[in-house]
Protein backbone atom coordinates (compact mmCIF):
# COMPACT_ATOMS: atom_id res chain seq x y z
CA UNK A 1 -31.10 15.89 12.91
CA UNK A 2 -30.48 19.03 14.54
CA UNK A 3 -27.60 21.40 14.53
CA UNK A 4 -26.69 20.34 18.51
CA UNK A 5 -26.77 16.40 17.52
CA UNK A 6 -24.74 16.68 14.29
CA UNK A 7 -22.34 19.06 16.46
CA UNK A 8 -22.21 16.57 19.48
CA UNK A 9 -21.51 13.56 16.47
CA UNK A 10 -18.61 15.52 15.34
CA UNK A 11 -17.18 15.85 18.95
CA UNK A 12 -17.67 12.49 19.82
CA UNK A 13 -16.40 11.21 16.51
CA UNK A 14 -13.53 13.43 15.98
CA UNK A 15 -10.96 11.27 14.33
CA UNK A 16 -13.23 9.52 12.00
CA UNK A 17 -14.56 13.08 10.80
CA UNK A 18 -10.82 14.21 10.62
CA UNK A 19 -9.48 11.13 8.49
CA UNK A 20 -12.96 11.20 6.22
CA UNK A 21 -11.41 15.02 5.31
CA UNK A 22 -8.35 14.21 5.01
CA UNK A 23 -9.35 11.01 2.48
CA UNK A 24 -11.72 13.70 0.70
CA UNK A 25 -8.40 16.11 -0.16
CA UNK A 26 -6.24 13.45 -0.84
CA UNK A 27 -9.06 12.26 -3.41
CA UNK A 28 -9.09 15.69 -4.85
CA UNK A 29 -5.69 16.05 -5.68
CA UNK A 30 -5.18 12.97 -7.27
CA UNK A 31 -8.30 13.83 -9.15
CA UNK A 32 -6.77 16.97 -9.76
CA UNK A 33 -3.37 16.07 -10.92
CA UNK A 34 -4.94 13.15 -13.30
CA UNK A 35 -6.81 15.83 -15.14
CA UNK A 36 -3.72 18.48 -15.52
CA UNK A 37 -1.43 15.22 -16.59
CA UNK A 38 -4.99 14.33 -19.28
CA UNK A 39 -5.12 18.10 -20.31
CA UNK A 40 -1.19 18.23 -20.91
CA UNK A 41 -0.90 15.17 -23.05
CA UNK A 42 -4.12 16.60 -25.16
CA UNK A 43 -2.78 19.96 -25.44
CA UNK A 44 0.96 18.27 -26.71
CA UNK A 45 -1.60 16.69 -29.00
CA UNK A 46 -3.30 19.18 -30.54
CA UNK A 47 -0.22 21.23 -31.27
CA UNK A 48 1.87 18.33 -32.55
CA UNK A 49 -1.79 17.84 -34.85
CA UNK A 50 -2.81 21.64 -35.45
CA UNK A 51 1.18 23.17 -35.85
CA UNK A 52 3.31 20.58 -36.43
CA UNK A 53 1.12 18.76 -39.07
CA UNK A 54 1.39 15.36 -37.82
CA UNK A 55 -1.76 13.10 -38.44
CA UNK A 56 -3.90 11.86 -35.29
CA UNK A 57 -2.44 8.39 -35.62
CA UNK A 58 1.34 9.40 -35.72
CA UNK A 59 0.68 11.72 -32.52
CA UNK A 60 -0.43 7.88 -31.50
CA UNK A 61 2.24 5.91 -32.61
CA UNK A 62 4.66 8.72 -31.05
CA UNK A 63 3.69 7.48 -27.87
CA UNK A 64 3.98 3.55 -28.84
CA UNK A 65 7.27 4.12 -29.38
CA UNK A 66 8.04 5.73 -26.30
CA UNK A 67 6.87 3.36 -24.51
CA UNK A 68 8.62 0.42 -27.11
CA UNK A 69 11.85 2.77 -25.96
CA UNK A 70 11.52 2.74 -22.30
CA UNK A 71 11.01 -0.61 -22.44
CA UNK A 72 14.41 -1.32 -24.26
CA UNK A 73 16.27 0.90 -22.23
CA UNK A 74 14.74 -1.44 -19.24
CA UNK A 75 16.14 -4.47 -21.25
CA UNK A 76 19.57 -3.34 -22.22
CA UNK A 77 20.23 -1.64 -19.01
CA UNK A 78 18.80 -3.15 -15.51
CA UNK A 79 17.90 -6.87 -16.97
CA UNK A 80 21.62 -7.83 -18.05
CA UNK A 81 23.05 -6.04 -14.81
CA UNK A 82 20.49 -8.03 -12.54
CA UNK A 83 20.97 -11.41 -14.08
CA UNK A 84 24.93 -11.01 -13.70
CA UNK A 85 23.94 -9.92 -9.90
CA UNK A 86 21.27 -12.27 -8.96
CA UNK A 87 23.05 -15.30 -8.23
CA UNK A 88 24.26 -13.58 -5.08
CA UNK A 89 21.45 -11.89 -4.35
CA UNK A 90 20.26 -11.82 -0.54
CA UNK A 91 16.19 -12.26 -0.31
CA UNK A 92 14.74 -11.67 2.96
CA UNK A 93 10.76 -11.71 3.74
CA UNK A 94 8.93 -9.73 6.13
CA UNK A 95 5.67 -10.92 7.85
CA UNK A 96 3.39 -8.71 5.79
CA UNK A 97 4.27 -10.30 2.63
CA UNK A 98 6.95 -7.96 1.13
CA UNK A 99 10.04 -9.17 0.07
CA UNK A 100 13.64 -7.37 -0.94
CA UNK A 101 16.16 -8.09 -2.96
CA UNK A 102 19.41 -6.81 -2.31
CA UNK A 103 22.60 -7.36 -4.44
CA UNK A 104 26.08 -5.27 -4.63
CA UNK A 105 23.89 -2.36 -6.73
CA UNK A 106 20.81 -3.44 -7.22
CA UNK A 107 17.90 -3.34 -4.86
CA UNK A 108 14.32 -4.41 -5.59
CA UNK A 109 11.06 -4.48 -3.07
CA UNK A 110 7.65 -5.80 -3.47
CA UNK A 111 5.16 -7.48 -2.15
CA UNK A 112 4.10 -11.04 -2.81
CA UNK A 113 1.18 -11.31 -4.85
CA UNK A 114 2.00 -7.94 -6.92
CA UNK A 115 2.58 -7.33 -10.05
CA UNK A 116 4.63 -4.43 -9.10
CA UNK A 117 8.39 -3.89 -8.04
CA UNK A 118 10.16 -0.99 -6.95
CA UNK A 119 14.04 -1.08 -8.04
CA UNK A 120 16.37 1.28 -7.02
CA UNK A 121 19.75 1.33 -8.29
CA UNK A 122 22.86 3.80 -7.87
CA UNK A 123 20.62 7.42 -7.10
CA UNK A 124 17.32 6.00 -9.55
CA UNK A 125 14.05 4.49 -8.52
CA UNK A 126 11.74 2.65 -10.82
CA UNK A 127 8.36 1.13 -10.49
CA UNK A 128 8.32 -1.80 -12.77
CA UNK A 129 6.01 -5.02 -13.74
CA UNK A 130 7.86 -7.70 -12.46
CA UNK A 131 7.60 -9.24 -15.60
CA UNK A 132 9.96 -7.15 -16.68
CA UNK A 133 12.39 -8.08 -14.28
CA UNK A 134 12.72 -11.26 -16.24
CA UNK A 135 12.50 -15.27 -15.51
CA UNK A 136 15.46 -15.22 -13.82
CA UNK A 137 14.51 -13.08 -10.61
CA UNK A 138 11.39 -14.68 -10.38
CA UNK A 139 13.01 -18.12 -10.19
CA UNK A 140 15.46 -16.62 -7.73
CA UNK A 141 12.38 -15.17 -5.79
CA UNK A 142 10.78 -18.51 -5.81
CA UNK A 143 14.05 -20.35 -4.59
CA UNK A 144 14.09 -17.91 -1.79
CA UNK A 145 10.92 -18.27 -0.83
CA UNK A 146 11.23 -22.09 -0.86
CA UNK A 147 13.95 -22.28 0.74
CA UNK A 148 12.33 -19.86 3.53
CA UNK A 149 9.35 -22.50 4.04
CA UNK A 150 11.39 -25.08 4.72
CA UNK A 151 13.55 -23.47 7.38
């Protein structure tokens, strides 16, 4: 290929090049912020190992327990609110699959199919596994949704 055909491809396929650049940054800085988010945690690592003299398997256990944590602060805090709130809860569909969830404080969107929810309530946002969420909204979503096929 010459310089003049690969120049008249670019004019004639302007957008395409444009959205293939845009994909390549967008690729790049989630590359990019994976590896500073990798090199943080290692670095917290080594000085909890090197200064702090904790062993490589409490550094480890540190972050079970975090994550054990988060997960009870999940359970004590949004399941018992959105069980109380659920039985009122409006559920409304849209055509591309997604669902929401809206009661007096709680809101919660997805998509059907996902294992992922988005729940805001009062100023917070939270991406959750909708297993979290509990049986409870999932039978309500399922109600919803039956009740929506029959109408």
């Amino acid at each position: 290929m010459t310089v003049e055909q690969v120049l008249q491809l670019v004019k004639d396929y302007w957008p395409v090049v444009i959205c293939i650049i845009i994909v390549i940054l967008l690729a790049q800085w989630v590359v990019r912020s994976l590896i500073r988010i990798i090199s943080l945690a290692v670095v917290i690592g080594v000085v909890l190992v090197l200064f702090f003299q904790f062993s490589p398997e409490e550094v480890i256990q540190m972050g079970r327990q975090a994550a054990v944590a988060t997960q009870e602060v999940v359970d004590k805090t949004i399941t018992p609110v959105l069980n109380g709130e659920l039985k009122d809860a409006d559920v409304t569909f849209q055509p591309d699959g997604s669902y929401e969830v809206k009661t007096a404080s709680i809101r919660i969107v997805g998509k059907k199919g996902e294992t992922k929810a988005t729940v805001y309530y009062k100023d917070d946002k939270w991406e959750v596994d909708i297993g979290q969420l509990g049986q409870m909204f999932q039978d309500r979503l399922g109600k919803a949704e039956l009740e929506e096929k029959t109408m």
